[in-house]
N, C-alpha and C. Protein backbone atom coordinates (compact mmCIF):
# COMPACT_ATOMS: atom_id res chain seq x y z
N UNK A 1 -76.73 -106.06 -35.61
CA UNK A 1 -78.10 -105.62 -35.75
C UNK A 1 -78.09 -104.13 -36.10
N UNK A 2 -79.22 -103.96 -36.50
CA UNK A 2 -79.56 -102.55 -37.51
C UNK A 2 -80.56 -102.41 -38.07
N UNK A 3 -80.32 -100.94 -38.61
CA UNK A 3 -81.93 -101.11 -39.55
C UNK A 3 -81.18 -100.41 -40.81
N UNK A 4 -82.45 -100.28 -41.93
CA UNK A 4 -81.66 -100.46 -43.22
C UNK A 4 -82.84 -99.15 -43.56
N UNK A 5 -82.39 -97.68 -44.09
CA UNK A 5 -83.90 -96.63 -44.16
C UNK A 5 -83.46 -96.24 -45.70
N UNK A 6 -84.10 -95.83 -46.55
CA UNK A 6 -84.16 -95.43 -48.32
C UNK A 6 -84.07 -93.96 -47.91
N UNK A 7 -82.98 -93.62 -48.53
CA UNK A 7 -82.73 -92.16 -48.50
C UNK A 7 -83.22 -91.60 -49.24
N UNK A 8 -83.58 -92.00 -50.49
CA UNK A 8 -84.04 -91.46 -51.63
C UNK A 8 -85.73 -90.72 -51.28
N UNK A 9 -86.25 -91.72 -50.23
CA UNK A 9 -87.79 -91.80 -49.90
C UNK A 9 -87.62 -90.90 -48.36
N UNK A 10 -87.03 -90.06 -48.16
CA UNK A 10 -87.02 -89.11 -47.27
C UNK A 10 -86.30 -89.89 -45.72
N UNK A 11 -85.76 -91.04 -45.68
CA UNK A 11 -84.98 -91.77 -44.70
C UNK A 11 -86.23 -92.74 -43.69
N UNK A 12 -87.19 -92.92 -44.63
CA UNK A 12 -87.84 -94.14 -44.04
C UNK A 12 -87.35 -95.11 -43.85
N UNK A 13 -87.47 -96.05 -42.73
CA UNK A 13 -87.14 -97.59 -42.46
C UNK A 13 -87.42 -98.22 -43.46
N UNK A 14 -87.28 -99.01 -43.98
CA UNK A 14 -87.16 -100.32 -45.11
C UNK A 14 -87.42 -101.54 -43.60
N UNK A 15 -86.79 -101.98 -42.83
CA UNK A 15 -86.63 -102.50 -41.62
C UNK A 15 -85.88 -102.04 -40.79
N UNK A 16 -86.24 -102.44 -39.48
CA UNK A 16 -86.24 -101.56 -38.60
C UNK A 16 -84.96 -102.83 -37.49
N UNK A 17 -84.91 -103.95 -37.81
CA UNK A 17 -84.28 -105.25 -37.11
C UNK A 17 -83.82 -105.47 -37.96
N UNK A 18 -82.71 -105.77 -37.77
CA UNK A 18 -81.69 -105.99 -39.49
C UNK A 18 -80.66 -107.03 -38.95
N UNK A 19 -81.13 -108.30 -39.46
CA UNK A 19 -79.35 -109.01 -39.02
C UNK A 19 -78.63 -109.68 -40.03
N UNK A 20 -77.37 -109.02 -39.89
CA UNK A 20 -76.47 -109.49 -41.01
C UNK A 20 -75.86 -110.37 -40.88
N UNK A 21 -75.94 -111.53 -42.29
CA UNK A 21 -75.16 -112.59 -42.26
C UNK A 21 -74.49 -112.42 -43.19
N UNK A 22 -73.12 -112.27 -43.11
CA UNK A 22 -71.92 -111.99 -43.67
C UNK A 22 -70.82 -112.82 -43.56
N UNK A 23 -71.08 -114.30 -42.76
CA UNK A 23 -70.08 -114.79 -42.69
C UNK A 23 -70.95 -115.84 -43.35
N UNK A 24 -69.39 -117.10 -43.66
CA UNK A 24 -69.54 -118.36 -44.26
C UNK A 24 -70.88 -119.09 -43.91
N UNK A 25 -71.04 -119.15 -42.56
CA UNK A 25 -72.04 -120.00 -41.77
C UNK A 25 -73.16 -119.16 -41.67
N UNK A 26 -73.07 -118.20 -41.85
CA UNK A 26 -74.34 -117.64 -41.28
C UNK A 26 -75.35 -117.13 -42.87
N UNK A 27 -74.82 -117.21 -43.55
CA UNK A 27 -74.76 -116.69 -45.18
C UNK A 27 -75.81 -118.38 -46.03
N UNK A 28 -74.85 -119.61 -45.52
CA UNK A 28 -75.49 -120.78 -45.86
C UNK A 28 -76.64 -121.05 -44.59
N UNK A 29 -76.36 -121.27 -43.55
CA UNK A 29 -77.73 -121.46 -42.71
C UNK A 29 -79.36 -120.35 -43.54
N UNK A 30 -78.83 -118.91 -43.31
CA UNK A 30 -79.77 -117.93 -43.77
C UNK A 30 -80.71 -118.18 -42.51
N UNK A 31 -82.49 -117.76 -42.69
CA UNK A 31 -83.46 -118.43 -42.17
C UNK A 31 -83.96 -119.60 -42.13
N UNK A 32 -83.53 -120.45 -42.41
CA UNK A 32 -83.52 -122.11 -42.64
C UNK A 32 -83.42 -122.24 -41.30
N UNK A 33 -85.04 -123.05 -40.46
CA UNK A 33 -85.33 -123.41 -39.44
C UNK A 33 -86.02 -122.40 -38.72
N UNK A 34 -86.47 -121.46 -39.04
CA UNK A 34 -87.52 -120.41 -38.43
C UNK A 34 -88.53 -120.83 -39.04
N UNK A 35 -89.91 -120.15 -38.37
CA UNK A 35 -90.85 -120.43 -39.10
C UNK A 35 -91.68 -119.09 -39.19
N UNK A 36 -91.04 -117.86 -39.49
CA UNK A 36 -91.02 -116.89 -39.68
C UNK A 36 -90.35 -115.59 -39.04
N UNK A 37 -90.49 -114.35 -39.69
CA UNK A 37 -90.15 -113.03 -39.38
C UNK A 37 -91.21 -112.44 -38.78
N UNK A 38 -91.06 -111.32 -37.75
CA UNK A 38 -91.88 -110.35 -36.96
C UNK A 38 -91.75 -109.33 -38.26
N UNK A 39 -92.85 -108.85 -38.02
CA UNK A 39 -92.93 -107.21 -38.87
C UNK A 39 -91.84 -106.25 -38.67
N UNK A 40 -91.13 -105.66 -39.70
CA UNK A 40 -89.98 -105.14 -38.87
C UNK A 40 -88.62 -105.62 -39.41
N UNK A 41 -88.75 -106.94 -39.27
CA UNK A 41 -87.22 -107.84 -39.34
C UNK A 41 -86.70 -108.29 -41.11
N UNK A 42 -85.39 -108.66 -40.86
CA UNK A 42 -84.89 -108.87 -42.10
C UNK A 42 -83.55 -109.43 -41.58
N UNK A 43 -83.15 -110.20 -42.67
CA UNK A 43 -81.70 -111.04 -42.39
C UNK A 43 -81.31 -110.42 -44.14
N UNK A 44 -79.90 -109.60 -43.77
CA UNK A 44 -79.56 -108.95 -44.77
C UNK A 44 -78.24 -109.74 -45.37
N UNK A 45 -78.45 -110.60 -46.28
CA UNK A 45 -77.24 -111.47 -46.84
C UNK A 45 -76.05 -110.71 -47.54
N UNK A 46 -74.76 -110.72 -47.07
CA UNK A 46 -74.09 -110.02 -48.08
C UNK A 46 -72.68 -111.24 -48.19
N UNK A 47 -72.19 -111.24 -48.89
CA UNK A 47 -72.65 -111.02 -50.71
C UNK A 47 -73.52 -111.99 -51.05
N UNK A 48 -74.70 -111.75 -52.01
CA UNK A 48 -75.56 -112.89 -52.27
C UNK A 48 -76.33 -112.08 -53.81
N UNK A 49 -76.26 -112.72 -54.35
CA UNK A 49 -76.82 -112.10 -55.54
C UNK A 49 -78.06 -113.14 -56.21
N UNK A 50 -78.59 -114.51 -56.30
CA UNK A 50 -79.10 -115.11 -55.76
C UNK A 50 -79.87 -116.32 -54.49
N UNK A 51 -81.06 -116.40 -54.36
CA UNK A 51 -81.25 -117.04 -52.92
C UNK A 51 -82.16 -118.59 -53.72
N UNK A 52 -82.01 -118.97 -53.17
CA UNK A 52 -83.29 -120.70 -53.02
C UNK A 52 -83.98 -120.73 -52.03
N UNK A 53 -85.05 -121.16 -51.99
CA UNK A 53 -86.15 -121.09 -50.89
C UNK A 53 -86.12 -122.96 -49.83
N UNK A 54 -85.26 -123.75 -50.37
CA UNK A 54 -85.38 -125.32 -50.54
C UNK A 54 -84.99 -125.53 -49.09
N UNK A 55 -86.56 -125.81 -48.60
CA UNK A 55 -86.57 -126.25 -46.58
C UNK A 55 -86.99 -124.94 -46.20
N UNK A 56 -87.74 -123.48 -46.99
CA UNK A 56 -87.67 -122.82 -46.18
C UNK A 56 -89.48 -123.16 -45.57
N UNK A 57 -89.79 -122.32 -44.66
CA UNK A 57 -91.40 -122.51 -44.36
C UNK A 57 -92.35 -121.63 -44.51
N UNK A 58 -91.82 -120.39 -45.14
CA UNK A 58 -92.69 -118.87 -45.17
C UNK A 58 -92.07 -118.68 -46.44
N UNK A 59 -92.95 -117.61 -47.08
CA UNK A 59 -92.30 -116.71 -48.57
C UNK A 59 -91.74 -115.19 -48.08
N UNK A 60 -90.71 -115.13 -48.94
CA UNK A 60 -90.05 -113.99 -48.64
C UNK A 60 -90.44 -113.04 -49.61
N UNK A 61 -90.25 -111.81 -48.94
CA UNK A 61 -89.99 -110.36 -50.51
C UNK A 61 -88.84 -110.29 -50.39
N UNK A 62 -87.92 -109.86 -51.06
CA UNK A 62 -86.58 -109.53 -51.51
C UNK A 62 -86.22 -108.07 -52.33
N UNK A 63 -85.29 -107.64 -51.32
CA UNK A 63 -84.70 -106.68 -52.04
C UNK A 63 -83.33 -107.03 -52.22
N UNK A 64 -83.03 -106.60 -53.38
CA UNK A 64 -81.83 -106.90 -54.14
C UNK A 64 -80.78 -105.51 -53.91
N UNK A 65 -79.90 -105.54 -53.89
CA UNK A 65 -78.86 -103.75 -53.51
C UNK A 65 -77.37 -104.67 -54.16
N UNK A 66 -77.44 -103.41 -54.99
CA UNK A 66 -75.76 -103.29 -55.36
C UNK A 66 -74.44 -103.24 -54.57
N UNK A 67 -73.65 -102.89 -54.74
CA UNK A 67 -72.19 -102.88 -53.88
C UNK A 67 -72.66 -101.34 -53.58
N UNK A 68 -72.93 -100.72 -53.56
CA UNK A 68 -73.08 -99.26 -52.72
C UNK A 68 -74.39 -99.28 -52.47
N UNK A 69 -75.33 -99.98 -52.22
CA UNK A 69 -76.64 -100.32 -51.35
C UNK A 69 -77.94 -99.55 -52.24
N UNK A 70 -77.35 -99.75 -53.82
CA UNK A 70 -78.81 -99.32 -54.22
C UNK A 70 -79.69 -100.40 -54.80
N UNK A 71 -80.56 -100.22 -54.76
CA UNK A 71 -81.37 -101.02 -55.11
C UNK A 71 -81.80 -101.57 -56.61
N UNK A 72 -81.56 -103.00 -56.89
CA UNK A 72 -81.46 -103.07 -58.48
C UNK A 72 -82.48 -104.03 -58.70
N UNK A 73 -83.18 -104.45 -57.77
CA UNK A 73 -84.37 -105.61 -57.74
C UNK A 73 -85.53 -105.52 -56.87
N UNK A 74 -86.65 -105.97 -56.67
CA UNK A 74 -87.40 -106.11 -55.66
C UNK A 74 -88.21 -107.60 -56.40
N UNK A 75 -87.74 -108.37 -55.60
CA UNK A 75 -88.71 -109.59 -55.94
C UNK A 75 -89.66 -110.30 -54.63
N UNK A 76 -91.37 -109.77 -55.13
CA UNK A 76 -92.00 -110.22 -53.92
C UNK A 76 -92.75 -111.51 -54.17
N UNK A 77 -93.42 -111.54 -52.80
CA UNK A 77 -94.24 -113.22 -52.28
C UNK A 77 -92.96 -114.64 -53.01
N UNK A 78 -91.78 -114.35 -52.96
CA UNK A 78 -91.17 -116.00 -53.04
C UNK A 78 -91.65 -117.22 -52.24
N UNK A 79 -92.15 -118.00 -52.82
CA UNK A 79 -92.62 -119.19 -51.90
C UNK A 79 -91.36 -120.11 -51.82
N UNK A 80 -92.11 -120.68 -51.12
CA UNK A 80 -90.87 -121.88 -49.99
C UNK A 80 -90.22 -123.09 -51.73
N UNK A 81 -89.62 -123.49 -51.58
CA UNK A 81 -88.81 -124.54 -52.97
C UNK A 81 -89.20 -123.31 -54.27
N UNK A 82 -88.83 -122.01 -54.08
CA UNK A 82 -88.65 -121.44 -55.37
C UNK A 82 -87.21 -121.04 -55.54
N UNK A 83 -86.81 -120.17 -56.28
CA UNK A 83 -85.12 -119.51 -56.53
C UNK A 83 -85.75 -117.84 -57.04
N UNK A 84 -84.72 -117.25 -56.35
CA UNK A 84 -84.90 -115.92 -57.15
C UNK A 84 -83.57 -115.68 -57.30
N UNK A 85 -83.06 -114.63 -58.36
CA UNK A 85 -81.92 -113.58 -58.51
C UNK A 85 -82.06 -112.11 -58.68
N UNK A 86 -81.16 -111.52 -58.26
CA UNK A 86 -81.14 -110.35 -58.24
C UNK A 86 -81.01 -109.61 -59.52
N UNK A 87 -80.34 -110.58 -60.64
CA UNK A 87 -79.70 -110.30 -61.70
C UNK A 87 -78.68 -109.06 -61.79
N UNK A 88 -78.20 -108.46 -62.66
CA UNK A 88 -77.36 -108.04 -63.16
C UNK A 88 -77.08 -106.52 -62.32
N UNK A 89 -75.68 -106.80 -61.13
CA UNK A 89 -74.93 -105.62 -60.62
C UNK A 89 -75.52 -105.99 -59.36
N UNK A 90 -76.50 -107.26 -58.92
CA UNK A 90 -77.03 -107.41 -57.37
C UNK A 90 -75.90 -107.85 -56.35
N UNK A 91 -75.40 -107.74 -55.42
CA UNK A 91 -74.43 -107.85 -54.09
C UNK A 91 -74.66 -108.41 -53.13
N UNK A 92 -76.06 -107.93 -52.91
CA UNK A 92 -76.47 -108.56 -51.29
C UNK A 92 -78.09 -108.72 -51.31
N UNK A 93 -78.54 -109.33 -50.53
CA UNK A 93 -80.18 -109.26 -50.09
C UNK A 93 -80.58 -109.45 -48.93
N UNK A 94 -81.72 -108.52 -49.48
CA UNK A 94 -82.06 -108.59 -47.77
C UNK A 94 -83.70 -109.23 -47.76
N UNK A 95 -83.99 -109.89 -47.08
CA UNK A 95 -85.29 -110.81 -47.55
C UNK A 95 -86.19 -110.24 -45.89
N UNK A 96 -87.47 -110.17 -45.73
CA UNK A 96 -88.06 -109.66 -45.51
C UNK A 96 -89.55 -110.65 -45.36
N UNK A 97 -90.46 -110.89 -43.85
CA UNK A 97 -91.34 -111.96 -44.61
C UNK A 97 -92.43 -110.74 -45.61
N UNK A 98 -93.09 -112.00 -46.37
CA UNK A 98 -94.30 -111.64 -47.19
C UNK A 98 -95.66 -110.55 -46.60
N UNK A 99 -95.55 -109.60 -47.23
CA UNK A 99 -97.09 -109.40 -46.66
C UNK A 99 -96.96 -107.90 -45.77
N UNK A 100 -95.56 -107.60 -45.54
CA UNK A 100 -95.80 -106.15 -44.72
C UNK A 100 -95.27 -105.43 -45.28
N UNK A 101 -94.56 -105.67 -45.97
CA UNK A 101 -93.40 -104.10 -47.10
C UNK A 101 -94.60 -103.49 -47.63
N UNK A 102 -94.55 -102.21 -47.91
CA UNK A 102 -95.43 -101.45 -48.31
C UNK A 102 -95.02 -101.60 -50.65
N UNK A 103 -95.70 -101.31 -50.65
CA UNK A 103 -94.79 -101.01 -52.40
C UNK A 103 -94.00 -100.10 -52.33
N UNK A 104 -94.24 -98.72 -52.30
CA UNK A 104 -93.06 -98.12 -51.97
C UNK A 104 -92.02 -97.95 -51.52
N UNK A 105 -91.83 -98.89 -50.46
CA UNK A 105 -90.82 -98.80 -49.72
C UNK A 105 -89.73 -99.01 -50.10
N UNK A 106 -89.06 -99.70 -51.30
CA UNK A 106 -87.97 -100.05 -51.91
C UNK A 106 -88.26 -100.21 -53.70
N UNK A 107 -87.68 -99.51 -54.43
CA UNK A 107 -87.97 -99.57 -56.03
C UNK A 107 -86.67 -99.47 -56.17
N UNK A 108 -86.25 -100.16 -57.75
CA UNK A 108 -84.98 -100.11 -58.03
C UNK A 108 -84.71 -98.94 -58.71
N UNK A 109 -82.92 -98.67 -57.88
CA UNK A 109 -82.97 -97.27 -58.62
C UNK A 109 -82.90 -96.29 -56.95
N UNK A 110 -83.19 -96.67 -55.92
CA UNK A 110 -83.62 -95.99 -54.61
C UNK A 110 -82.81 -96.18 -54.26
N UNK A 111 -81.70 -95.70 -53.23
CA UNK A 111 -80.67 -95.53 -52.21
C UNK A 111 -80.76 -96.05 -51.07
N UNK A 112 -80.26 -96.87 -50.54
CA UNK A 112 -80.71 -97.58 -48.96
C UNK A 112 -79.15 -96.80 -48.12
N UNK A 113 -79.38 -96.99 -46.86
CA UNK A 113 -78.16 -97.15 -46.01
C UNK A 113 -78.28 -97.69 -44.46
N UNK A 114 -77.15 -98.28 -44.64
CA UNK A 114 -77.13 -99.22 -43.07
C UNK A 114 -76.81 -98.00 -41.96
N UNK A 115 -77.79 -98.25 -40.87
CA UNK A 115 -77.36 -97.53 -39.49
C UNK A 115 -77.18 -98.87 -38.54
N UNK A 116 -75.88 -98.92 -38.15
CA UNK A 116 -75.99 -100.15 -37.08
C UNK A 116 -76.68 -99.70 -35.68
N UNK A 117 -77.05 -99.97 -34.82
CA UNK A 117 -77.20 -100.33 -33.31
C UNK A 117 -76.01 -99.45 -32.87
C-alpha cells in the first residue's frame, strides 16, 4: 500500500490508497468481485498496458504510466464489458473508480511517483 502524488503538479495525491498488483494472481484477479472503490483508492497494475472491464460492476478512469511512471494516457468513465489501452510506451495502470479524479490531476506528459506506507 501507498499513494501515488504528480510531481509535475506541485506533489499532489493522484490517490491517496494505492494497492499494487504485481504479481501473477493478483494482476489477473484485478478488482473483479468488488463492487466498488472509496474515494481515494486505486489498484495500481504493473505491468499492464491494456485492461478489459468483462464481470467488472463499476466504470473505471485509468491512468496509463510508462516504465519511469510518466504518464502517457488518461482514459476516463470505462464501463463494465468495455477494453481500454494505454497504447504506445504504457507499463502499468492504475484504475481509479469513475467520478472523483479531478481533470487535472493526471495529463499525459506529467510525472507521478510511488511513496509506499
Amino acid at each position: 500500500m501507498g499513494s501515488l502524488i504528480n510531481v509535475t503538479h506541485g506533489g499532489h495525491k493522484v490517490a491517496a490508497a494505492v494497492e499494487r498488483a504485481d504479481s501473477f494472481w493478483r494482476r489477473g484477479i484485478g478488482l473483479l468481485g468488488r463492487t466498488g472503490l472509496p474515494e481515494g483508492a486505486a489498484l495500481w497494475i504493473v505491468p499492464c498496458h491494456s485492461i478489459h472491464m468483462f464481470g467488472m460492476r463499476f466504470a473505471l478512469d485509468l491512468i496509463f504510466l510508462d516504465a519511469s511512471l510518466r504518464v502517457v494516457n488518461v482514459v476516463r468513465n470505462v464501463r463494465p464489458w468495455r477494453m481500454a489501452s494505454g497504447g504506445a510506451g504504457a507499463h502499468s495502470v492504475v484504475e481509479l473508480a469513475t467520478g472523483w479524479l479531478p481533470a487535472d490531476a493526471a495529463t499525459p506528459g506529467d510525472q507521478l511517483a510511488w511513496q509506499p506506507e
